[in-house]
C-alpha atoms as a PDB file:
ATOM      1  CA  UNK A   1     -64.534 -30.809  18.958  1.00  0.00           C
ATOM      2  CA  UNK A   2     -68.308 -32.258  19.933  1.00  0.00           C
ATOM      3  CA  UNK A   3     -69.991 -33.187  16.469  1.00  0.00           C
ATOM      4  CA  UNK A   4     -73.605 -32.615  16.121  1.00  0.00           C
ATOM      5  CA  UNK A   5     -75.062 -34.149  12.343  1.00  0.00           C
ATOM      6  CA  UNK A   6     -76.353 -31.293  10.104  1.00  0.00           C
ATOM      7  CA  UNK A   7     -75.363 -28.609  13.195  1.00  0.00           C
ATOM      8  CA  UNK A   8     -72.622 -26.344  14.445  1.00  0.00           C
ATOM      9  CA  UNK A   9     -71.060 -28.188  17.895  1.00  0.00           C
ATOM     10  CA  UNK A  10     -68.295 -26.379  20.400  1.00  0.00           C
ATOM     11  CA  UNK A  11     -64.594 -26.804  20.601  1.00  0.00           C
ATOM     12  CA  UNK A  12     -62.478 -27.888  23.518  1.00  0.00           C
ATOM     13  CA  UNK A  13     -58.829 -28.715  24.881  1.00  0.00           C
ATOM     14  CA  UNK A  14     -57.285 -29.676  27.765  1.00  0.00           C
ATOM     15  CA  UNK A  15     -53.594 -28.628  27.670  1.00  0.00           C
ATOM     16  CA  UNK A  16     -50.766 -29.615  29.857  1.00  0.00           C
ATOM     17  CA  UNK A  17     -47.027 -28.037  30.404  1.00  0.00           C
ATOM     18  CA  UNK A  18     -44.334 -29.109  32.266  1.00  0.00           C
ATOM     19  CA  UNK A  19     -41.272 -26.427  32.203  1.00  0.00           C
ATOM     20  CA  UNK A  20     -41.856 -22.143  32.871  1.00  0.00           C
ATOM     21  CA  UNK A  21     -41.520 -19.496  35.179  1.00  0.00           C
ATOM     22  CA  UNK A  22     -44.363 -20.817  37.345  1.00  0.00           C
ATOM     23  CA  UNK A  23     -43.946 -24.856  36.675  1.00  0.00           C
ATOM     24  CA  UNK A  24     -46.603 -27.198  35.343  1.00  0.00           C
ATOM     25  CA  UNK A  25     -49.396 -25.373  34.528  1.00  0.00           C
ATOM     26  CA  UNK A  26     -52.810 -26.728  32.513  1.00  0.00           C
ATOM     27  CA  UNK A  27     -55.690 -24.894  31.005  1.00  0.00           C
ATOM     28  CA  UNK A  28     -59.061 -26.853  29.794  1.00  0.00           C
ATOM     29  CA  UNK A  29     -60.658 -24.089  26.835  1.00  0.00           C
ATOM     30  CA  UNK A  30     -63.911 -24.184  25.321  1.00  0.00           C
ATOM     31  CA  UNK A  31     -65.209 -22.128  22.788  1.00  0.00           C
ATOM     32  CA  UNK A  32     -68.779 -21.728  21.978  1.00  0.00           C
ATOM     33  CA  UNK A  33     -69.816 -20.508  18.178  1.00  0.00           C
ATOM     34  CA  UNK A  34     -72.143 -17.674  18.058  1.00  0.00           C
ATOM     35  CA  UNK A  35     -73.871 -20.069  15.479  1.00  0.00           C
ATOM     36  CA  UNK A  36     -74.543 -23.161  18.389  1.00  0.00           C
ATOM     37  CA  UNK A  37     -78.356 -23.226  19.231  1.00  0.00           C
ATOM     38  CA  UNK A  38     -79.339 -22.969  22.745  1.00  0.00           C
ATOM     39  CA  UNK A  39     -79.346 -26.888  23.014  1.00  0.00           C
ATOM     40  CA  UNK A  40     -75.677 -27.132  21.936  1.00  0.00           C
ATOM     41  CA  UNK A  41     -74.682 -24.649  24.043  1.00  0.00           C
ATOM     42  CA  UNK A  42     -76.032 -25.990  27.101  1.00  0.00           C
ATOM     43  CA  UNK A  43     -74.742 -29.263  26.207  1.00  0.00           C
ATOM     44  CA  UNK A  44     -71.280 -27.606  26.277  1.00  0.00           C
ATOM     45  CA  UNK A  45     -71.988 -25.485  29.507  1.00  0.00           C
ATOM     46  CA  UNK A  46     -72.873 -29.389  30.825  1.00  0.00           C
ATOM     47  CA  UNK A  47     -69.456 -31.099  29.545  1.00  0.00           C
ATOM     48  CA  UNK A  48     -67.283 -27.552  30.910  1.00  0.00           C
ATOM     49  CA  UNK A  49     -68.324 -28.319  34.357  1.00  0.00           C
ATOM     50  CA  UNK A  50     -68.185 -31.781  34.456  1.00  0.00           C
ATOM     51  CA  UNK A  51     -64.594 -31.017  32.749  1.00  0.00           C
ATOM     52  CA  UNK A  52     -64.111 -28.691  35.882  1.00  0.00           C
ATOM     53  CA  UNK A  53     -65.479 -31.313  38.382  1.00  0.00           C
ATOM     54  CA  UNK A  54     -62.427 -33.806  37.191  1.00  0.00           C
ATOM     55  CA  UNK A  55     -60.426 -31.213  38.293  1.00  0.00           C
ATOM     56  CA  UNK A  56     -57.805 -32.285  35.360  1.00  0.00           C
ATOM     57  CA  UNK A  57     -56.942 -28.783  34.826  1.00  0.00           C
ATOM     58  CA  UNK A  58     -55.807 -25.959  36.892  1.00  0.00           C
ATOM     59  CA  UNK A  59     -57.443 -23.079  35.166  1.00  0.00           C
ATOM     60  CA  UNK A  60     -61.190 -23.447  33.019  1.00  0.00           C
ATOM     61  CA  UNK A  61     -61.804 -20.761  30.500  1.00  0.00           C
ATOM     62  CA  UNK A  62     -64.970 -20.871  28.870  1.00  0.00           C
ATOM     63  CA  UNK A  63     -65.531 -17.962  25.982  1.00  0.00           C
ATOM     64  CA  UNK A  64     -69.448 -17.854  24.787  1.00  0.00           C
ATOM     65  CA  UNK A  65     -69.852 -14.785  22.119  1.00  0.00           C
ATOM     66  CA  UNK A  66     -73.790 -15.221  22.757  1.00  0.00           C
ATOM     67  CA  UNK A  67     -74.117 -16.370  25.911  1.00  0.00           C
ATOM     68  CA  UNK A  68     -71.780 -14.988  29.241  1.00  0.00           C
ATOM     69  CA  UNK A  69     -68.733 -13.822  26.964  1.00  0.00           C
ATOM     70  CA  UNK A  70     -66.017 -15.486  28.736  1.00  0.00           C
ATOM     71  CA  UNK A  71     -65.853 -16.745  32.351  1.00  0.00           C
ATOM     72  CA  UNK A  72     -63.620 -19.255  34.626  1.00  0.00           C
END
């Protein structure tokens, strides 16, 4: 969770796991709140693709109500 003072900010995690069907597998969500402003949310679009560029994750899923709706 990004914290903005007086402000709604967006919510992200980067999850990892080790055992399944299709071995280690990792996800890095975000969710954008339909209440973010347009600076928030393009503060988030700026941390999901630097999140992407790390390349910590195998799969990015980004889900924006007002914005895209959700995209990889």
């Amino acid at each position: 969770f990004y914290h903005y003072e007086n402000k709604v900010g967006w919510h992200s995690v980067l999850s990892h796991g080790q055992y399944g069907p299709y071995g280690p597998q990792s996800v890095y969500a975000m969710f954008i709140p339909w209440q973010a402003d347009e600076g928030t949310r393009q503060d988030a679009i700026t941390e999901a693709k630097r999140a992407k560029a790390e390349a910590g994750a195998s799969r990015y899923v980004v889900v924006d109500p007002l914005g895209d709706g959700q995209y990889e």
